[in-house]
Protein backbone atom coordinates (compact mmCIF):
# COMPACT_ATOMS: atom_id res chain seq x y z
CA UNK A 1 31.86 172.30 77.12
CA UNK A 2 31.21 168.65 78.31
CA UNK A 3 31.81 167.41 74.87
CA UNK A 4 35.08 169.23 74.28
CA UNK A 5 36.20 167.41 77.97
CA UNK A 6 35.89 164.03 76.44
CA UNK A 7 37.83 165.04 73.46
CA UNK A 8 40.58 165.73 74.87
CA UNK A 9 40.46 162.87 77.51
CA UNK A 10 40.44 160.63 74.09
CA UNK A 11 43.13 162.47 72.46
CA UNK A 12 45.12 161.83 76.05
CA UNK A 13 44.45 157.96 76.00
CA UNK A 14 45.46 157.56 72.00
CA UNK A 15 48.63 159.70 73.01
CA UNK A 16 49.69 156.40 75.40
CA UNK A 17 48.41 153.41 73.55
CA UNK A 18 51.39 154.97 70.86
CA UNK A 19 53.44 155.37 73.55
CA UNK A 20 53.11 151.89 74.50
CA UNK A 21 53.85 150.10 71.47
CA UNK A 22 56.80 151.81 70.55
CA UNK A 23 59.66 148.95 71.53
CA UNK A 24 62.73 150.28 73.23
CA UNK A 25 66.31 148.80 72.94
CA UNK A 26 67.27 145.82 76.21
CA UNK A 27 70.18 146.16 77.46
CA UNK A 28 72.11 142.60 78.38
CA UNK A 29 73.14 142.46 82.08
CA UNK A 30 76.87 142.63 82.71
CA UNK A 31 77.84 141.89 86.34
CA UNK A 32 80.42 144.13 87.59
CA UNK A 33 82.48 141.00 89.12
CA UNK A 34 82.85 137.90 88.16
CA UNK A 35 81.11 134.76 89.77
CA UNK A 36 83.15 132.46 91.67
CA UNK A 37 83.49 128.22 90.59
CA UNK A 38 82.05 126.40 93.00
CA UNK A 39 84.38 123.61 93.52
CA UNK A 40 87.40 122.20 92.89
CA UNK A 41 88.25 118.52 91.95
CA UNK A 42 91.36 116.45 92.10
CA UNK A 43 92.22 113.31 89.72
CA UNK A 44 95.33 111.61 91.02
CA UNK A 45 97.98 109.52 89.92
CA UNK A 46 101.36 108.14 90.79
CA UNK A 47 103.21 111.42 89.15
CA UNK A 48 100.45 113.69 88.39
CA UNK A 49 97.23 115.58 89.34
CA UNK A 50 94.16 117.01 87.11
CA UNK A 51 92.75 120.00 89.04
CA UNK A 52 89.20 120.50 87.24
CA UNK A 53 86.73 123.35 88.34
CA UNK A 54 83.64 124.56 86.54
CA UNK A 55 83.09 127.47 84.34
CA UNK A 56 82.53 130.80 86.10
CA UNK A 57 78.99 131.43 85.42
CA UNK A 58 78.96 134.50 82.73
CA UNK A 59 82.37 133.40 81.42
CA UNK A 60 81.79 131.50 78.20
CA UNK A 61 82.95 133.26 74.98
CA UNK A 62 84.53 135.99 76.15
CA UNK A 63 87.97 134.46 76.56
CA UNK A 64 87.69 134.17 80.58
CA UNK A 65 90.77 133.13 82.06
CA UNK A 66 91.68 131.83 85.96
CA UNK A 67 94.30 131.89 88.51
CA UNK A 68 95.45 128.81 90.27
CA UNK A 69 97.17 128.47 93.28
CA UNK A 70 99.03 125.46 94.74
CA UNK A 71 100.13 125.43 98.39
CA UNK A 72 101.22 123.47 100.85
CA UNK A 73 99.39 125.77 103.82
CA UNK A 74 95.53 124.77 103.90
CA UNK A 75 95.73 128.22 105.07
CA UNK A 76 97.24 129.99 102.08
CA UNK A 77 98.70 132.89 104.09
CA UNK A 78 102.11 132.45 102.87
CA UNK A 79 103.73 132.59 99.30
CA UNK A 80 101.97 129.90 97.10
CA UNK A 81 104.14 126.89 95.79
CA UNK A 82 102.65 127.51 92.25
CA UNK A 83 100.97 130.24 90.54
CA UNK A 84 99.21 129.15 87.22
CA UNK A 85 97.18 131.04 84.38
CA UNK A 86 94.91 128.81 82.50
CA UNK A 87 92.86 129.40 79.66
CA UNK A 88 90.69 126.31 80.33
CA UNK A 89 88.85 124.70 83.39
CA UNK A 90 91.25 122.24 84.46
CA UNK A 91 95.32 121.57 84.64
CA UNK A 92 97.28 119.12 84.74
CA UNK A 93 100.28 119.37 87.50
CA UNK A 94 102.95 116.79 87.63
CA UNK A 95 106.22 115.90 90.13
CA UNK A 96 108.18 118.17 87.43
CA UNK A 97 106.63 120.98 89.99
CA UNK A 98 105.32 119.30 93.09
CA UNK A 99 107.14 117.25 95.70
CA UNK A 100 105.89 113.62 95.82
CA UNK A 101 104.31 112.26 99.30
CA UNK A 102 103.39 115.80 100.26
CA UNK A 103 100.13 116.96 100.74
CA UNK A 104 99.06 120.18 98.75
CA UNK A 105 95.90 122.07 98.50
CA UNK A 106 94.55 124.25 95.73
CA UNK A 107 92.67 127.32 95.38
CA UNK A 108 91.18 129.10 92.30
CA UNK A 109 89.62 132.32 90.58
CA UNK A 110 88.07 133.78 87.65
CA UNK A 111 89.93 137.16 86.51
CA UNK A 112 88.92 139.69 85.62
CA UNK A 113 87.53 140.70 82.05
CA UNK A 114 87.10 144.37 79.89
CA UNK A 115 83.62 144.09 81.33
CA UNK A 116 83.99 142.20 85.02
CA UNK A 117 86.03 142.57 87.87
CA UNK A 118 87.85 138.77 89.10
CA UNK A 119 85.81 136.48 91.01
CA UNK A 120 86.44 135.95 94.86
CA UNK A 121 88.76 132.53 95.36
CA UNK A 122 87.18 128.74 95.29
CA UNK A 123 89.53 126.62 97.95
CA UNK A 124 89.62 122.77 98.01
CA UNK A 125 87.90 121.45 101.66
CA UNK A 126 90.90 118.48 100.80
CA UNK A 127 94.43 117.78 99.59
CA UNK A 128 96.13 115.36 97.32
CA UNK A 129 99.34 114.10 97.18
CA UNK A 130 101.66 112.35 94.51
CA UNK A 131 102.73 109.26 95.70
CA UNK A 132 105.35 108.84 93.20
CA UNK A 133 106.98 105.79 91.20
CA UNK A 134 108.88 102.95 93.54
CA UNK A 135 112.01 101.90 92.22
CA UNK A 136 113.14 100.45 95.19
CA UNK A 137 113.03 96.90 95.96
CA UNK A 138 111.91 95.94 99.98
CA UNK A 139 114.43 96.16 102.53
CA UNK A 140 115.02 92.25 103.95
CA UNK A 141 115.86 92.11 107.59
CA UNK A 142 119.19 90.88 106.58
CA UNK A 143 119.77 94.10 104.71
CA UNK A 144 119.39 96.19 107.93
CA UNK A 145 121.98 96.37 110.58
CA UNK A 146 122.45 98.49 113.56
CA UNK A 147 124.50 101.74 111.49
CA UNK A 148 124.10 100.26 108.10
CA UNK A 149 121.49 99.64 105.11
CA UNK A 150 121.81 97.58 102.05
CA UNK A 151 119.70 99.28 99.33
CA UNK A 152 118.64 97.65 96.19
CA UNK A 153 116.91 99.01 93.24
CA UNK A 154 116.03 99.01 89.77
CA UNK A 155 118.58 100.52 87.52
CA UNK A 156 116.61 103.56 86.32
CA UNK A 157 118.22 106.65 84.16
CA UNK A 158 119.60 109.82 86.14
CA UNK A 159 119.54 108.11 89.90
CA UNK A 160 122.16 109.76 91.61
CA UNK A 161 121.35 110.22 95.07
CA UNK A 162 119.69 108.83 98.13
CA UNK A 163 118.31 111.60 100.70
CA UNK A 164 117.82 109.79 104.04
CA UNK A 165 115.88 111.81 106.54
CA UNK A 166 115.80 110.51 110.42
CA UNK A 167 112.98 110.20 113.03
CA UNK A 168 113.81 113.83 113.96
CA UNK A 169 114.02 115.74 111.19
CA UNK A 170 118.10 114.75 110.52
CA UNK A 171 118.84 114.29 106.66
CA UNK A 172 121.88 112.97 104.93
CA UNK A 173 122.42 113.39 101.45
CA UNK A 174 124.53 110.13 99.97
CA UNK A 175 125.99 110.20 96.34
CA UNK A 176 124.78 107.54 94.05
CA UNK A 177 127.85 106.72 91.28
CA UNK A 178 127.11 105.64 87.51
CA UNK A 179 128.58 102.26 88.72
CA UNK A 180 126.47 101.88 91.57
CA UNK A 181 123.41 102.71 89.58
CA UNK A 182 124.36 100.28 86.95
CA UNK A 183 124.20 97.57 89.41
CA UNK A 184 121.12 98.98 91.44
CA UNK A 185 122.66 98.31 94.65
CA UNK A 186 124.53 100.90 97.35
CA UNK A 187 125.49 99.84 100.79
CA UNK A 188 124.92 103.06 103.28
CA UNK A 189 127.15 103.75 106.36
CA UNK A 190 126.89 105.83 109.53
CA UNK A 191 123.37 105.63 110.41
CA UNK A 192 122.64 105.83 113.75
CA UNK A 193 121.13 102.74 115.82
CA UNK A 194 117.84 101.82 117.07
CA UNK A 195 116.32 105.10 114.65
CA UNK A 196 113.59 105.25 111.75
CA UNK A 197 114.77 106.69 108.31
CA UNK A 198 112.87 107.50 105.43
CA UNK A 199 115.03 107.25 102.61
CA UNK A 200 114.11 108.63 98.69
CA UNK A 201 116.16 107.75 95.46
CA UNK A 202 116.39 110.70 93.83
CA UNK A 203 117.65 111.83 89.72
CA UNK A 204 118.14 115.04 90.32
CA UNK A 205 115.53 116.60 92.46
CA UNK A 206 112.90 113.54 90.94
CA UNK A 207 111.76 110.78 93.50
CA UNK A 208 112.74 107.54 92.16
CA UNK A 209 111.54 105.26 95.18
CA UNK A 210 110.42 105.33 98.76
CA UNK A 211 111.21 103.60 101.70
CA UNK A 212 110.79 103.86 105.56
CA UNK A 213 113.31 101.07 107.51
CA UNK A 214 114.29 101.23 111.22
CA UNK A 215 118.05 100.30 112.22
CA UNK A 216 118.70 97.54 114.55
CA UNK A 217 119.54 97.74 118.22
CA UNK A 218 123.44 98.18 118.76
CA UNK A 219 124.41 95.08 120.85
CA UNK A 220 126.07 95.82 124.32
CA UNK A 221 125.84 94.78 127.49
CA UNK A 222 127.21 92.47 130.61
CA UNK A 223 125.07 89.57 128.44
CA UNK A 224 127.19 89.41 125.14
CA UNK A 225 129.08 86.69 125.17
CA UNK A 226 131.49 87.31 121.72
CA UNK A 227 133.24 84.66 119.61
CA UNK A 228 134.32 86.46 116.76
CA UNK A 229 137.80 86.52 117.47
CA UNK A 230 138.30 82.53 118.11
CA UNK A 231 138.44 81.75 115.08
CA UNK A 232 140.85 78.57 114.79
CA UNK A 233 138.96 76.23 116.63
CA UNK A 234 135.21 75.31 115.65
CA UNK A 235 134.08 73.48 118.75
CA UNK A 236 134.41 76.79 120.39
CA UNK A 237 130.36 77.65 120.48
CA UNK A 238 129.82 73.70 121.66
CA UNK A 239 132.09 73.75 124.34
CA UNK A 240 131.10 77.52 126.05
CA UNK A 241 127.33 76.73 125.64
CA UNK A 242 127.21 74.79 128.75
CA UNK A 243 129.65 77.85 130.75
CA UNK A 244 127.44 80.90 129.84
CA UNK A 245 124.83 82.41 131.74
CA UNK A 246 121.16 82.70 131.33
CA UNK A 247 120.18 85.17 129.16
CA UNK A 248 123.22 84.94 127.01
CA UNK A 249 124.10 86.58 123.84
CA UNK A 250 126.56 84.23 121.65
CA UNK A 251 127.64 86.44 118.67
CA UNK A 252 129.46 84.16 116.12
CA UNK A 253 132.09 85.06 113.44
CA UNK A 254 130.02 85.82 109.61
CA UNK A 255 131.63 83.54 107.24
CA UNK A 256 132.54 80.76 110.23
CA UNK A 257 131.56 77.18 110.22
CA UNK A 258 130.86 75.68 113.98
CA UNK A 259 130.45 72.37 115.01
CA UNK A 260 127.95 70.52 116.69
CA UNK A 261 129.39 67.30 116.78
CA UNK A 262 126.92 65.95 119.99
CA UNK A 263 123.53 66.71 120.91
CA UNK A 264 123.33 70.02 123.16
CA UNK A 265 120.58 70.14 125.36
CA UNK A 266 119.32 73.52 126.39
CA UNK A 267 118.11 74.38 130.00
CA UNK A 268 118.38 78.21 130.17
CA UNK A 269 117.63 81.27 127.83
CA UNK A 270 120.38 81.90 125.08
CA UNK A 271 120.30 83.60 121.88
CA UNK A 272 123.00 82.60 118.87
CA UNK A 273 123.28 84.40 116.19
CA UNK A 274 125.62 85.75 113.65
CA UNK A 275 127.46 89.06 114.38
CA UNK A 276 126.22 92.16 112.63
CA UNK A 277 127.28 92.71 109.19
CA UNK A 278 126.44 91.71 105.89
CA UNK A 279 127.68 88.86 104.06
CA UNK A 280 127.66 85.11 104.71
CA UNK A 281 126.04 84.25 107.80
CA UNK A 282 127.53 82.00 110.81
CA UNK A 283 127.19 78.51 109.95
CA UNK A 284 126.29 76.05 112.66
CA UNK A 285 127.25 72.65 111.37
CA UNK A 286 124.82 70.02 112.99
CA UNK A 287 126.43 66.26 113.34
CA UNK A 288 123.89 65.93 116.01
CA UNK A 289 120.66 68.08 117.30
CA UNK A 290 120.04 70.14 119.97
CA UNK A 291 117.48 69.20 122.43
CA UNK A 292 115.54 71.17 125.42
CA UNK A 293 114.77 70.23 128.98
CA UNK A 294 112.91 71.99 132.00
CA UNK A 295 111.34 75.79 132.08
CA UNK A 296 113.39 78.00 129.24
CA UNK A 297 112.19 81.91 129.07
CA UNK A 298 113.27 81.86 125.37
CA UNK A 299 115.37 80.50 122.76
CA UNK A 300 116.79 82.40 119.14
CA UNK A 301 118.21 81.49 116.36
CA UNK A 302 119.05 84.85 113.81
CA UNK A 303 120.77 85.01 110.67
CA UNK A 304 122.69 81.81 110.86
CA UNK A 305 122.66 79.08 108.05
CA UNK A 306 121.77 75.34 109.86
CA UNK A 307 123.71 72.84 108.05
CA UNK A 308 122.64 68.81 108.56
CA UNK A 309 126.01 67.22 108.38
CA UNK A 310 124.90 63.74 109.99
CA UNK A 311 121.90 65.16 112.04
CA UNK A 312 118.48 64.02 111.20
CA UNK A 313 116.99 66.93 112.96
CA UNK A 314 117.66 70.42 113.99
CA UNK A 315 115.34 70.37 117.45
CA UNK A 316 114.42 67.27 118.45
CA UNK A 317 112.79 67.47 122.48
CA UNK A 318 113.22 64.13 124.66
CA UNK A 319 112.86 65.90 127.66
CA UNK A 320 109.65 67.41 129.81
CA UNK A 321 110.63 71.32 128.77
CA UNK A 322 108.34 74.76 129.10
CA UNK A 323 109.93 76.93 126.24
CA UNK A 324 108.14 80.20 126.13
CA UNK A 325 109.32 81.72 122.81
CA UNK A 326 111.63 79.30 120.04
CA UNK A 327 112.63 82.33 117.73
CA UNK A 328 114.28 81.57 114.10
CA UNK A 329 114.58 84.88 111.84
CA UNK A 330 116.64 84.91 108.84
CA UNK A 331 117.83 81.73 108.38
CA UNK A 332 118.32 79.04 106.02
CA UNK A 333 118.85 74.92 106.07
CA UNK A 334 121.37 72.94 104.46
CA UNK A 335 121.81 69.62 103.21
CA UNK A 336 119.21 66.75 104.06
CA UNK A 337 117.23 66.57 107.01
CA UNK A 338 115.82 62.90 106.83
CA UNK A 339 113.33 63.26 110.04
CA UNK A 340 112.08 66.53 110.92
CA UNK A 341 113.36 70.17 111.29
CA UNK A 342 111.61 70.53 114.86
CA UNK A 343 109.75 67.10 116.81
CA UNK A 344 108.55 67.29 120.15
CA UNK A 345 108.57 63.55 120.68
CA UNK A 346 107.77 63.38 124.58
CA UNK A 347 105.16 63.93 126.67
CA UNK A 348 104.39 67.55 128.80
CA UNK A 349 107.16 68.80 126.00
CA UNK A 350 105.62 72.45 125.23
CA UNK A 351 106.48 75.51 123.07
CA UNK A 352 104.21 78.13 123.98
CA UNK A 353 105.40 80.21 120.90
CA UNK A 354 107.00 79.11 117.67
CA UNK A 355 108.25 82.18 115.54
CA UNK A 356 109.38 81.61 111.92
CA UNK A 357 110.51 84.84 110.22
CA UNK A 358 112.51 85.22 106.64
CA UNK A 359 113.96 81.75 106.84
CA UNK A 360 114.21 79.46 103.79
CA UNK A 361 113.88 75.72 105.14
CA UNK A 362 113.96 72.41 102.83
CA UNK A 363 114.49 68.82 102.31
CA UNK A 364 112.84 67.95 105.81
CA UNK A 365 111.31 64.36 106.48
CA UNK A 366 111.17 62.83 103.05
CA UNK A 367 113.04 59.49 103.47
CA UNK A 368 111.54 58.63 107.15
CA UNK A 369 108.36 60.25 106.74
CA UNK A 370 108.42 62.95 109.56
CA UNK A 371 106.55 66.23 109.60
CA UNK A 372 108.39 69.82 109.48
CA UNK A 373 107.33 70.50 112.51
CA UNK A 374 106.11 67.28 114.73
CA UNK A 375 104.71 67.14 118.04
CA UNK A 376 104.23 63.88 118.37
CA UNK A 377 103.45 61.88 122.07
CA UNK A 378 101.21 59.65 123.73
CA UNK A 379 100.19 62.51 126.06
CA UNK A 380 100.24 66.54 125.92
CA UNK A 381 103.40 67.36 123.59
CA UNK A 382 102.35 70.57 121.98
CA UNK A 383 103.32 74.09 119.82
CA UNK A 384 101.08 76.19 121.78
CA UNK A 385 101.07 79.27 119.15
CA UNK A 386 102.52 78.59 115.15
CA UNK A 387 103.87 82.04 113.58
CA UNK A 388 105.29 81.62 110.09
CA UNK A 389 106.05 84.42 108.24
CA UNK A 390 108.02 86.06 105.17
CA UNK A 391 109.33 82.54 104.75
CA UNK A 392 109.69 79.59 101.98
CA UNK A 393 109.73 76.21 102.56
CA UNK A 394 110.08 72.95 99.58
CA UNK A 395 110.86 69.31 99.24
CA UNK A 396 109.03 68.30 102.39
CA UNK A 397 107.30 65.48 103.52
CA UNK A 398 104.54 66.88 105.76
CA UNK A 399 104.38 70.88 107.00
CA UNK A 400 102.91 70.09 110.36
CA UNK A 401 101.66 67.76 112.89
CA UNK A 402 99.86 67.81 116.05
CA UNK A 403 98.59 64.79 116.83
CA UNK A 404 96.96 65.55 120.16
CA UNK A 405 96.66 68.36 121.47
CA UNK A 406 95.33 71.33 118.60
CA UNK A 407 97.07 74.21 120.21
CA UNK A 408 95.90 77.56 120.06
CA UNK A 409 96.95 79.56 117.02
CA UNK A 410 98.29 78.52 113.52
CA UNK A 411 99.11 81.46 111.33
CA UNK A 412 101.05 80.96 108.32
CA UNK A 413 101.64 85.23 106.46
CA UNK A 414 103.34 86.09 103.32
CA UNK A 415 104.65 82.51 102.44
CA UNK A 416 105.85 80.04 99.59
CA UNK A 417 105.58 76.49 99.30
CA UNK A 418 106.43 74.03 96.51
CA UNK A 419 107.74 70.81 95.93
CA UNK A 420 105.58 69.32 98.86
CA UNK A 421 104.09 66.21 100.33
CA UNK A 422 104.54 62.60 99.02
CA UNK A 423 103.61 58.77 100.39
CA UNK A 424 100.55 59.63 101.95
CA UNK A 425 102.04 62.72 103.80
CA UNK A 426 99.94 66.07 104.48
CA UNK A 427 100.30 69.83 104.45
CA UNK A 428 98.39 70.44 107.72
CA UNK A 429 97.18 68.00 110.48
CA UNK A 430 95.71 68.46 113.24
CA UNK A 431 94.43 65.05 113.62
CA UNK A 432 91.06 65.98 114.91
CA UNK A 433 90.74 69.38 116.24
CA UNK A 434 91.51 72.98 115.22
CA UNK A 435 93.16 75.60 116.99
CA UNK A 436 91.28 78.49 117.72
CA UNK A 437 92.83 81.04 115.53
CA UNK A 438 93.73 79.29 111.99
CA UNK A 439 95.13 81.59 108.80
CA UNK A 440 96.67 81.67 105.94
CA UNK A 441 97.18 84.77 104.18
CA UNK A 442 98.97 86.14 101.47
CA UNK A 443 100.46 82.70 100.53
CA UNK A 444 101.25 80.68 97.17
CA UNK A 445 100.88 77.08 97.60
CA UNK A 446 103.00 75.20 94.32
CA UNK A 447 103.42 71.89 93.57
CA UNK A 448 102.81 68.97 95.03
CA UNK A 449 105.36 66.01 94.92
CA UNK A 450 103.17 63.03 94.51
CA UNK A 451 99.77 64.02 93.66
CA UNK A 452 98.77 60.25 93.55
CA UNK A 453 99.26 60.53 97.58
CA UNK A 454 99.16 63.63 99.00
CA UNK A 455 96.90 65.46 101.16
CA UNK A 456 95.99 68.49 102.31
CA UNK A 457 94.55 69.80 105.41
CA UNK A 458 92.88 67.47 108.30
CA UNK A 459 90.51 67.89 109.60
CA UNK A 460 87.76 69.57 107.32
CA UNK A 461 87.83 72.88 109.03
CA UNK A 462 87.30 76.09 108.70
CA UNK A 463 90.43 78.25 107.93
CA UNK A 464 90.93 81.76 107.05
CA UNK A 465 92.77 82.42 103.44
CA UNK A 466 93.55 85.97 102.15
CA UNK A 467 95.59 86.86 98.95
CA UNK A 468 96.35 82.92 99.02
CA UNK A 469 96.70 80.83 95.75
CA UNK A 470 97.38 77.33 94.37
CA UNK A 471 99.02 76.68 91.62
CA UNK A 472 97.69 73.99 88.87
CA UNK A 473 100.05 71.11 90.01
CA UNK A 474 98.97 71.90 93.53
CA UNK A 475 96.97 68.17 93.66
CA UNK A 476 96.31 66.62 96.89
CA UNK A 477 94.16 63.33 96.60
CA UNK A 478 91.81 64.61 99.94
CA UNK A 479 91.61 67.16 102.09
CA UNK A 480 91.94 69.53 99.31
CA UNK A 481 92.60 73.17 100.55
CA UNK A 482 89.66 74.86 99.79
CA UNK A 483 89.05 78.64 99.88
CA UNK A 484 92.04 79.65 98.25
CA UNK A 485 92.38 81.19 94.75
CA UNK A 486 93.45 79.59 91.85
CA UNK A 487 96.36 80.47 89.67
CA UNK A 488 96.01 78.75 85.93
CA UNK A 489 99.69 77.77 85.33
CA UNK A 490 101.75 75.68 87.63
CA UNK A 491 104.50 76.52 89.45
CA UNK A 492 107.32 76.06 87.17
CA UNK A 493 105.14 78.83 84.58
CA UNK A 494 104.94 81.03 87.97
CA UNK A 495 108.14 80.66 89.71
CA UNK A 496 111.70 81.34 87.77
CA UNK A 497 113.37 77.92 88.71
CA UNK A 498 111.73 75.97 91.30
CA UNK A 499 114.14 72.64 91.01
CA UNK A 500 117.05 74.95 92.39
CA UNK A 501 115.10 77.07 94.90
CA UNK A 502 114.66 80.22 92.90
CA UNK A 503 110.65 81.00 93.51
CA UNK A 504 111.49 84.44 92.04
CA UNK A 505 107.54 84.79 90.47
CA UNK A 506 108.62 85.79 86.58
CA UNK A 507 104.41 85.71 85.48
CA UNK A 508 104.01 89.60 85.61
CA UNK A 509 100.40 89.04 85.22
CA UNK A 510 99.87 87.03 88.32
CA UNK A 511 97.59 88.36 90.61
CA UNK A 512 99.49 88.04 93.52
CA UNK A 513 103.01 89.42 91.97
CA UNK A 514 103.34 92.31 94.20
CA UNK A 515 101.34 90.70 97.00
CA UNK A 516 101.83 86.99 97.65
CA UNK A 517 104.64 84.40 98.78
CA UNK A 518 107.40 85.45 100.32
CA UNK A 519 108.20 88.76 99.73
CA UNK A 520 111.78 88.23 98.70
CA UNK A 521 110.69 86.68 95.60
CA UNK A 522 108.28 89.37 94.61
């Protein structure tokens, strides 16, 4: 009986060793939904975007396929701007279906297959944008008015419209004709003054250009003082000069020429400058100078063209005078200046600020010698604060002197010079000490007139330069200017035609094309 017990217990145990060798069939795990990417990524350019995701993990080789959605709500609760199927894991998008300058987010998913359901969405945690090609040239300061714009462009295929859009959400649509294509120029009308547009050059419903501009303050008021309609007698701005009050407005007639046959001498706040418009500015026609004398709030100059017709100067201060602000913007020199464009020549003669803006000034203070601007006394004659900007300046003797007191501030922004400094003459002197703030930046420096006897800035200092270059026939015999870059060629390879004043820069492959000099040469 025992023996026939541990038969059949052996029997049992051969029964499931076979039983456990025999291999049964695996089946491969299909998940019932398919697995989400796990990130999106964005690879921008001007007109285009690469939205790249990874695989859905089971997807290869089973012709897996996603959904992607382009919005412009980060929340994606209303109807997407774009719905794509793609076959791969990333898409290229460009401003054939997307607005440029607006910001967009994505989202994406794996559909489903014959064997999985679709995946749950991937969203992007940030946007991108299309910023678009810029056929538009900058708007100057002379191109803005208070209801007007002058816009300039490049002649491109298919422009016909401009689309401005106000500070509050106001548009205007403006037709753009074959004609005014062809010349890439429109002037635009009925703008409202003292308001911000952002205006886009369109072909069709494609962005062409971009700009953002801000129309100029409509003048009005008990202060305007308007000669426009006098316009048979050209003494008329030297003899009502002395008459008007402080704080004066003189608007002159564009086109004009006035005379200022005898030095004026300023004592109160006035501003002269040409009425708005475009065209030819006023032209102030300067037998003599104008001088300055006791405490003056302000003084500006704006969009008027200074013509030396016997002066030697434009400024020239020969009395103790406080001038707070001396304010030139847009405006350019004519004819020969033989001393300087602005002396201070006594002592206690102050500017506190000196603003230069968008002005082209030459042929200053090469037969006598004299500096650009001078302040030049025995005692305390000094430009408190030097602000020169957006401007060009060639065929000078010497940029600027101070030869006692340093001042505070020199700044010298987006600028061109060439055709500078002769007979011992320098760019910069301070004859001793610095001001305080000192910096030149985004500046091209050309050539220098006499190479042999030229220098550069005094004392050995310590200035600032940013996006600032020389050119190769920029050659000072000391006082180098050190610190700024250096461009190989020399400033008739960079500039289109120097000798006549054109510094357009024609080297495409300058560094500082887009960037450097004064910006209406760019």
């Amino acid at each position: 009986m025992k023996k026939l017990k541990y038969q059949i217990i052996v029997v049992l145990l051969l029964m499931a060793a076979v039983f456990s060798c025999q291999k049964k069939p695996i089946e491969r795990f299909v998940p019932d939904r398919m697995f989400t990417p796990t990130a999106i990524n964005f690879k921008n350019a001007d007109t285009a975007v690469t939205i790249s995701w990874p695989a859905s993990l089971f997807s290869g080789g089973r012709g897996a396929t996603y959904t992607l959605e382009i919005s412009d709500d980060t929340t994606f609760q209303g109807p997407p701007v774009l719905t794509l199927i793609v076959d791969s894991t990333a898409r290229m998008i460009t401003d054939d279906s997307l607005q440029d300058r607006k910001p967009y987010f994505a989202r994406v998913k794996a559909n489903k297959t014959d064997n999985s359901a679709e995946s749950g969405w991937v969203e992007s945690n940030t946007h991108f944008t299309l910023i678009g090609v810029q056929f538009f040239q900058p708007i100057l300061p002379t191109d803005v008015i208070d209801n007007a714009v002058v816009l300039n462009w490049t002649p491109t295929t298919g422009i016909n419209k401009l689309l401005f859009t106000a500070a509050n959400g106001d548009t205007m649509s403006v037709a753009v004709s074959a004609d005014e294509n062809a010349a890439g120029t429109k002037t635009v009308t009925g703008l409202t003054s003292s308001t911000t547009y952002d205006v886009e050059l369109l072909a069709g419903t494609k962005s062409k250009g971009f700009l953002t501009f801000t129309t100029k303050e409509k003048l009005n008021g008990d202060n305007i003082i308007d000669l426009r309609g006098i316009t048979d007698n050209p003494d008329v701005l030297y003899d009502t000069l002395p008459n008007i009050p402080d704080g004066s407005i003189v608007l002159l007639k564009r086109g004009l020429s006035y005379n200022i046959s005898s030095s004026y001498t300023f004592d109160k706040s006035v501003t002269i400058m040409s009425g708005l418009g475009f065209g030819t500015p006023a032209t102030l026609a300067l037998g003599s100078n104008f001088d300055a004398s006791g405490n003056i709030d302000s003084l500006k100059f704006s969009d008027l063209t200074f013509e030396s017709t016997g002066s030697n100067y434009f400024m020239n201060i020969s009395n103790v005078t406080q001038v707070g602000n001396l304010d030139i913007e847009n405006c350019t020199t004519s004819g020969v200046y033989n001393n300087s464009f602005i002396r201070l020549k006594t002592g206690d003669a102050v500017i506190q600020n000196l603003n230069i803006n968008n002005c082209i000034i030459h042929d200053i203070g090469i037969g006598a010698k004299y500096a650009v601007f001078y302040a030049n006394s025995s005692s305390s004659a000094v430009i408190q604060n030097i602000n020169i900007q957006n401007s060009t300046f060639y065929n000078f003797y010497y940029f600027i002197r101070q030869e006692k007191v340093a001042g505070i501030s020199l700044n010298i922004i987006n600028c061109t010079f060439d055709q500078m400094i002769n007979q011992g003459g320098y760019f910069i002197n301070y004859s001793g000490t610095w001001p305080t703030e000192f910096n030149i930046y985004n500046t091209i420096l050309g050539s220098t007139l006499d190479p042999e006897n030229s220098n550069g800035i005094k004392p050995e200092g310590n200035p600032s330069y940013s996006n600032t270059y020389t050119t190769s026939d920029d050659v000072f015999t000391s006082n180098p200017i050190q610190g700024a870059s250096s461009y190989s060629g020399a400033s008739t390879d960079l500039f289109a035609d120097p000798a006549n004043g054109d510094f357009t820069i024609k080297d495409a492959s300058f560094a500082g094309a887009s960037t450097a000099g004064d910006p209406r040469w760019r």
